[in-house]
Protein backbone atom coordinates (compact mmCIF):
# COMPACT_ATOMS: atom_id res chain seq x y z
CA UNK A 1 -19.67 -3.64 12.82
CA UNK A 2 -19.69 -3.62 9.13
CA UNK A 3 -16.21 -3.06 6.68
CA UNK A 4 -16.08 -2.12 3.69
CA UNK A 5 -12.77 -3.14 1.82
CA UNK A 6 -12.41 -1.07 -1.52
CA UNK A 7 -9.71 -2.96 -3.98
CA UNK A 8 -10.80 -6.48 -2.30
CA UNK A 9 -8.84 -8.71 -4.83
CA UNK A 10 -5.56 -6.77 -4.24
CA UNK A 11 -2.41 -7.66 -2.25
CA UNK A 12 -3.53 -5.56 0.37
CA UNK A 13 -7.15 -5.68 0.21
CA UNK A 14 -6.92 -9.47 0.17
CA UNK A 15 -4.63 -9.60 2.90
CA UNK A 16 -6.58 -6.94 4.85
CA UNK A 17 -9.61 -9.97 4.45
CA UNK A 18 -7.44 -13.05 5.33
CA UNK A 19 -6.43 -10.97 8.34
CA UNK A 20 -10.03 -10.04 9.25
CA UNK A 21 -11.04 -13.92 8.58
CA UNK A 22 -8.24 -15.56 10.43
CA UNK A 23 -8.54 -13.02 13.60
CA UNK A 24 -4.49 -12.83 13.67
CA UNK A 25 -1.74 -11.62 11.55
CA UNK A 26 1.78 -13.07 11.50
CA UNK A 27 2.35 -10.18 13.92
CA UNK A 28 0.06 -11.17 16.51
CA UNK A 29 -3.63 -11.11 17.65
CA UNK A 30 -6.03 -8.41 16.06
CA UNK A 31 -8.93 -7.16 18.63
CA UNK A 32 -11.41 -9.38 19.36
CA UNK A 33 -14.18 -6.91 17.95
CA UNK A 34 -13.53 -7.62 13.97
CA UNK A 35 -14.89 -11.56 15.04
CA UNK A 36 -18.23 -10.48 14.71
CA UNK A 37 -17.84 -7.97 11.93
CA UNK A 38 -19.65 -8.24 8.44
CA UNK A 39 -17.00 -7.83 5.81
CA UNK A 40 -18.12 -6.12 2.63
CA UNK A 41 -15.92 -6.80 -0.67
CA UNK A 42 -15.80 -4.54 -3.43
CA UNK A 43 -13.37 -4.36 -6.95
CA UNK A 44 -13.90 -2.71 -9.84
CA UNK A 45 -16.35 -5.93 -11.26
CA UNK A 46 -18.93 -4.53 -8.65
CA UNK A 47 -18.30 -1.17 -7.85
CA UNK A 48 -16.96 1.78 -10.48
CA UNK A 49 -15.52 4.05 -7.41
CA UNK A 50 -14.67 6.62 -9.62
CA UNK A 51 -18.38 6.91 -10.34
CA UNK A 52 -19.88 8.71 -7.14
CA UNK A 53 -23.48 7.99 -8.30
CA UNK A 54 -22.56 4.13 -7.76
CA UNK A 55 -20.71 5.36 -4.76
CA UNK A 56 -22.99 6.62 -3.28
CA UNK A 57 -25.85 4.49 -3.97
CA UNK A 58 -23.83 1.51 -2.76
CA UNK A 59 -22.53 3.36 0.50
CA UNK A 60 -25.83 4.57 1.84
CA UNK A 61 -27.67 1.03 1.22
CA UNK A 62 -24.63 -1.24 3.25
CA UNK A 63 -24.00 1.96 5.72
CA UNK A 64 -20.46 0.44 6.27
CA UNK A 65 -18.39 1.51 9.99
CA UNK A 66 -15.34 1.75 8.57
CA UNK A 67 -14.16 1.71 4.90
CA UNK A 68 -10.02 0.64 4.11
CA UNK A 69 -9.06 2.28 0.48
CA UNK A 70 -6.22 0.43 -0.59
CA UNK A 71 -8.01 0.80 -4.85
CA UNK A 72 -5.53 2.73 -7.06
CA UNK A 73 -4.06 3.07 -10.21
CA UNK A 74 -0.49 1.82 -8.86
CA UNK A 75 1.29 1.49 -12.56
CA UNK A 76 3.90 4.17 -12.18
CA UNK A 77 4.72 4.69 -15.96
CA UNK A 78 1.17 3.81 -17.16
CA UNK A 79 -0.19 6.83 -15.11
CA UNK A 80 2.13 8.85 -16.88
CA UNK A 81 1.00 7.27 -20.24
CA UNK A 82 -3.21 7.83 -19.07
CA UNK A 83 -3.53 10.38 -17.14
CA UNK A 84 -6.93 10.60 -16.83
CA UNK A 85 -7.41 7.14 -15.87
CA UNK A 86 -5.15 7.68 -13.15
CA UNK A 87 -6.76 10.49 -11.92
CA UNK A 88 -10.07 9.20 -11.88
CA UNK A 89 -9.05 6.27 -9.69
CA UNK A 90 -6.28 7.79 -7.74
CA UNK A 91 -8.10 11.33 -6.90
CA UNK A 92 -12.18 10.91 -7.92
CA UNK A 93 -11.97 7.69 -6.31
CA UNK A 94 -10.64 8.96 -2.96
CA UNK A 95 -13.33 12.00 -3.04
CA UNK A 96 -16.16 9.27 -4.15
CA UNK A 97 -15.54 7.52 -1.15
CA UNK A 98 -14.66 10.28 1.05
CA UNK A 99 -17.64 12.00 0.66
CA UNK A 100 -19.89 9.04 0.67
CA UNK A 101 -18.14 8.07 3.99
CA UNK A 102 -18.81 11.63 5.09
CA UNK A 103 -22.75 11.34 4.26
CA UNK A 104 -23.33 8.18 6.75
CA UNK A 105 -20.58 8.75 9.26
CA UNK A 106 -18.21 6.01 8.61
CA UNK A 107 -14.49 6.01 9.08
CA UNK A 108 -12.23 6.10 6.07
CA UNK A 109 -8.79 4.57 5.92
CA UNK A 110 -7.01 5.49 2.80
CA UNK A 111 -4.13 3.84 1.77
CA UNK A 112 -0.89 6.68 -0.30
CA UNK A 113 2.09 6.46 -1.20
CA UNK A 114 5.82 7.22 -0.68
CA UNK A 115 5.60 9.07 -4.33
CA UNK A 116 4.32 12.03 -3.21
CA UNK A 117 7.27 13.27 -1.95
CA UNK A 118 10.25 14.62 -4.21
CA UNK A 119 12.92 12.21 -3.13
CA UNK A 120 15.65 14.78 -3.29
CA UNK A 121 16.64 14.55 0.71
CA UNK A 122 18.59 12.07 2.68
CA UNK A 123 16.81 12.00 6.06
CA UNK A 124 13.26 9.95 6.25
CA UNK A 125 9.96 11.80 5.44
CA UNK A 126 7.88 12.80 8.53
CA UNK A 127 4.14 13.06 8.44
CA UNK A 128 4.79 16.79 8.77
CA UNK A 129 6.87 17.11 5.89
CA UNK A 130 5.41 19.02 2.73
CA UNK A 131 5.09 16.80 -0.66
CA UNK A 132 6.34 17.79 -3.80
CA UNK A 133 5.48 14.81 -6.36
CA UNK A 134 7.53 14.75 -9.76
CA UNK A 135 5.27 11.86 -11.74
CA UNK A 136 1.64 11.43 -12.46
CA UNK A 137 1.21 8.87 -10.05
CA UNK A 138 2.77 10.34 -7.07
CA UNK A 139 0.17 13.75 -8.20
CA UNK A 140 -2.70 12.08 -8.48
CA UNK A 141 -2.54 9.87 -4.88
CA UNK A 142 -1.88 13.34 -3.80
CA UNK A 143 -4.99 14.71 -4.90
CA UNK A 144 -6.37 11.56 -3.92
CA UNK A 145 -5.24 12.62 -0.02
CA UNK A 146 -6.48 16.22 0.06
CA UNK A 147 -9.84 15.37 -1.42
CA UNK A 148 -9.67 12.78 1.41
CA UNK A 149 -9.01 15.89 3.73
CA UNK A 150 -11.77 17.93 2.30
CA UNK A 151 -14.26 15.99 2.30
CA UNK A 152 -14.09 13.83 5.02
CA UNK A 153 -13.73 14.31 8.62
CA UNK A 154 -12.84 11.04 10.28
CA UNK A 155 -9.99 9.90 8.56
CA UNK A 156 -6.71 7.99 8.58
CA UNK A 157 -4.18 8.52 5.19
CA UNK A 158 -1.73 6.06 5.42
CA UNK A 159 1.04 6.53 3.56
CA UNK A 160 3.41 3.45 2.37
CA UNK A 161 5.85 2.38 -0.01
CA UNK A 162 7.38 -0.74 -2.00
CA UNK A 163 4.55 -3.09 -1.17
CA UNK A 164 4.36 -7.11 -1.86
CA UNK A 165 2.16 -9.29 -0.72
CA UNK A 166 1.09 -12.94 -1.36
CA UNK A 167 -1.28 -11.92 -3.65
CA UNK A 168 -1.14 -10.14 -6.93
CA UNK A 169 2.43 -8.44 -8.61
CA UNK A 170 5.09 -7.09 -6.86
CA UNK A 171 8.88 -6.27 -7.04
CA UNK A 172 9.62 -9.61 -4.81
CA UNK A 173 7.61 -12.00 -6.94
CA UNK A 174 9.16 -10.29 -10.14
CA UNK A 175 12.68 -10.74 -8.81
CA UNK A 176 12.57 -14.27 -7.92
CA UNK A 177 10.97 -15.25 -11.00
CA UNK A 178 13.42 -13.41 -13.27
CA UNK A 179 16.29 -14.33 -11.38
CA UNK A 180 15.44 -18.11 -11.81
CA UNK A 181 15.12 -17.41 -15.82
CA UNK A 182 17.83 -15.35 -15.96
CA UNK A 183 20.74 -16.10 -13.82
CA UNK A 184 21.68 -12.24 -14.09
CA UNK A 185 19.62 -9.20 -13.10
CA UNK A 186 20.87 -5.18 -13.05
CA UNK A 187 18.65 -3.15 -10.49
CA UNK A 188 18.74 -0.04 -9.80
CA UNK A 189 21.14 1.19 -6.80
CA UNK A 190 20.60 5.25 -6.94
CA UNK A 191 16.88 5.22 -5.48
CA UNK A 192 16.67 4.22 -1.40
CA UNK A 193 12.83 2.92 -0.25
CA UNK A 194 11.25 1.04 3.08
CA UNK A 195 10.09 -2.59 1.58
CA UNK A 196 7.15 -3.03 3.30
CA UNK A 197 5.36 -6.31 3.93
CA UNK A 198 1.47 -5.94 3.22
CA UNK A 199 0.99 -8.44 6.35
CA UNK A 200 2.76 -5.76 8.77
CA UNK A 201 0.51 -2.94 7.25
CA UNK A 202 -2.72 -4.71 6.58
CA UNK A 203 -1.85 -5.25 11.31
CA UNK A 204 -1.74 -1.84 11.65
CA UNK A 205 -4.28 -0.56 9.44
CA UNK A 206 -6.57 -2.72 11.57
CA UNK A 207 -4.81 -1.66 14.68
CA UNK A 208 -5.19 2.64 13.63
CA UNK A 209 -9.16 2.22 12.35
CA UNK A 210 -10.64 1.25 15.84
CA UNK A 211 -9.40 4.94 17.31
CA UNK A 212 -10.01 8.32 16.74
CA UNK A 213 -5.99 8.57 16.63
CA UNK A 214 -7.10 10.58 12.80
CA UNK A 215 -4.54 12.06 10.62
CA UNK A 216 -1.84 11.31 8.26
CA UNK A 217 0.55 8.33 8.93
CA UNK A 218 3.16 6.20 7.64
CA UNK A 219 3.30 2.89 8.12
CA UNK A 220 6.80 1.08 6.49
CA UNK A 221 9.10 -1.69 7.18
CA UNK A 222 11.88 -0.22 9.23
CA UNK A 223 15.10 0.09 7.78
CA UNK A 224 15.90 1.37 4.38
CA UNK A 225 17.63 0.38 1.40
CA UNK A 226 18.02 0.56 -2.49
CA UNK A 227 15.88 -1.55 -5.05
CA UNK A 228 19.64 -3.30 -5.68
CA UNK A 229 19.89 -4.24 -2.25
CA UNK A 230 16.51 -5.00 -2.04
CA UNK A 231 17.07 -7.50 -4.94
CA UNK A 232 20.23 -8.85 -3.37
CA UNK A 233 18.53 -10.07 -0.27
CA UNK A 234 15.75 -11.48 -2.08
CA UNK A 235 17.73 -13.66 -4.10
CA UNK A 236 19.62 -14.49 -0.97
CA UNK A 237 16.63 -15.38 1.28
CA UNK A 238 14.98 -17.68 -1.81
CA UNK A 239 18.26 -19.11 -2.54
CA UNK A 240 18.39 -18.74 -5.96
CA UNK A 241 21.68 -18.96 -7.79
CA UNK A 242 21.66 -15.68 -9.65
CA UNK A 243 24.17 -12.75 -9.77
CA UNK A 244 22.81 -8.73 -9.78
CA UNK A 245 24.56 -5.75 -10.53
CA UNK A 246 24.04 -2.06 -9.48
CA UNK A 247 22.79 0.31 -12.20
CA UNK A 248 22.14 4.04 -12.18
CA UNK A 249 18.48 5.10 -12.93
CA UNK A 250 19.72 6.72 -16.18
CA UNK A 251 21.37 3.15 -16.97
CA UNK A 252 18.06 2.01 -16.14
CA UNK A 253 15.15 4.53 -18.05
CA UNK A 254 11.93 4.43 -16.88
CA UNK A 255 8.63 6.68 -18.53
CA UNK A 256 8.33 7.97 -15.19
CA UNK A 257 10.36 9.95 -12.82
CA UNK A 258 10.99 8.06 -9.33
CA UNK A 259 12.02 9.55 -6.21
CA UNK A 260 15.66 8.84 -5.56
CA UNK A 261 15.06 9.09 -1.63
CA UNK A 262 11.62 8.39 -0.59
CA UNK A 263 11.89 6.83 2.91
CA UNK A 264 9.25 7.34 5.80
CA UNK A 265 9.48 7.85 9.37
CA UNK A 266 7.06 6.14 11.06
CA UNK A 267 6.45 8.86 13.65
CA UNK A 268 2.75 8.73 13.87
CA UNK A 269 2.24 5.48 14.69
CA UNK A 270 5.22 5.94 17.21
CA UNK A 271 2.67 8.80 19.10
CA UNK A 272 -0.40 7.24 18.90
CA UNK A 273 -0.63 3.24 18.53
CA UNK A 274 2.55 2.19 18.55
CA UNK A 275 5.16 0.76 15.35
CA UNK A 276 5.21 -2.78 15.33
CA UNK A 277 6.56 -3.16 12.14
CA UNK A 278 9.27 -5.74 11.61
CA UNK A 279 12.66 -4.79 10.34
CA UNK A 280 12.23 -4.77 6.17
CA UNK A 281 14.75 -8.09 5.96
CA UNK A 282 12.96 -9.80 8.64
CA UNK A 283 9.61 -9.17 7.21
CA UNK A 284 10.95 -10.12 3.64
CA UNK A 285 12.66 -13.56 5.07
CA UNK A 286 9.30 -14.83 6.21
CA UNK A 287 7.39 -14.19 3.19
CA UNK A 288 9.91 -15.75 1.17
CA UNK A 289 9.54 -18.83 2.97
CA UNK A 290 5.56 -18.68 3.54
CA UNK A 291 5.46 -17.88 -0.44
CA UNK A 292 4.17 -20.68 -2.75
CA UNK A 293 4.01 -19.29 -6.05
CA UNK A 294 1.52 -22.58 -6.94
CA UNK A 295 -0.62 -21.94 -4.62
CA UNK A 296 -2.43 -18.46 -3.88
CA UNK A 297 -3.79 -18.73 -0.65
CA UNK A 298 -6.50 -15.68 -1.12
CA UNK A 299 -7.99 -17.49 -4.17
CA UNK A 300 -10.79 -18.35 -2.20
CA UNK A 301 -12.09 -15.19 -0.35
């Protein structure tokens, strides 16, 4: 069997391939089938997705089984700040692919977001629930899915939110870096999220792309809470001595609109393979103490 990862030097590509390499996951064994698999890599130095010449091209000389799509254009305010860069990665990118995947029959796992839903509710998101982004970002990975939908007929859209990872940026690695600088941090305590550990997801992604379980899914840690708390625990966990403060979002200005309620129910994965992802502060308690920040454990896949 032959995978294609798109986005291969990200936090979740590169975990996705550690994963694949290793044969297990922090949550447990992965099937026994991805031993023998040929793992394709691809990033932007060796494939323009958002060209679907190159797509193309590329896709029908490897003939890939399954392709994961975690590539996108995942800078909130610079998406609002070029536009058309985000769109060509976020929603030509995701047709590219789709419709190359279409051509030789491969499976396409597409990694979304928690943005492209308002945020204006106060019970968790369902699969069936209807988006209604308010920023560039959370538009564009929505275009991204229905191209996706049109275009290709075996696929998985996973949608997740407030990812870190060992590799690559992320609110966790931010955090614990500023708070050792600083001492003092204000985060914002009006906007409520999943934290989601890209081990947990990178498990299930694996887990979902061996069915024909297709369709639209979430896949978050469980539990919810704000970016404050969020901050709270992970200055707790790395025992940092550092004090944070709640501030309001207009305290706080961003370029972009955020959702102020974006949390997902998992209830796909509930029908079909089953959640296994850990409770949010459990998942964030082991990366914190698996995390060396002088030493990147991905740097040589």
């Amino acid at each position: 069997m032959r995978i294609l990862v798109a986005g291969a030097k990200g936090q979740l590509g590169s975990q996705i391939i550690n994963i694949l390499k290793e044969g297990k996951s922090e949550l447990g064994d992965i099937d026994p089938i991805y031993e023998s698999s040929n793992i394709l890599r691809i990033d932007i130095d060796n494939l323009d997705i958002t060209s679907i010449a190159d797509v193309q091209a590329f896709m029908e000389k490897e003939k890939p089984d399954i392709v994961i799509n975690p590539a996108a254009y995942t800078n909130v305010d610079g998406c609002e700040e070029n536009k058309e860069d985000a769109f060509k990665v976020n929603a030509l990118g995701a047709r590219n692919l789709a419709k190359a995947c279409k051509k030789i029959g491969a499976k396409l796992i597409h990694i979304s977001t928690d943005y492209v839903f308002e945020g204006e509710g106060t019970i968790p998101y369902c699969e069936y629930d209807v988006p209604s982004p308010v920023s560039v970002y959370g538009k564009t990975k929505l275009l991204g899915e229905r191209y996706v939908q049109q275009f290709c007929s075996k696929y998985f859209i996973v949608r997740t939110a407030w990812l870190y990872g060992y590799n690559g940026k992320n609110f966790v690695k931010t955090i614990m870096k500023a708070a050792k600088e600083k001492g003092h941090l204000d985060v914002v305590n009006d906007q409520r999220g999943n934290p989601t550990n890209a081990e947990d997801l990178a498990h299930h992604i694996l887990k979902v792309a061996l069915t024909e379980e297709y369709g639209i899914y979430h896949c978050t840690g469980k539990g919810e809470c704000s970016w404050y708390d969020f901050a709270c625990k992970i200055v707790e966990f790395a025992d940092i001595d550092c004090t944070v403060s709640p501030v309001t979002s207009e305290q706080y200005k961003r370029v972009a609109k955020r959702p102020s309620f974006s949390s997902l129910d998992n209830m796909m994965l509930r029908c079909t393979v089953g959640d296994e992802m850990r409770e949010w502060e459990e998942a964030l308690k082991v990366f914190i103490r698996e995390y060396n920040p002088n030493f990147n454990k991905y740097k040589e896949l």
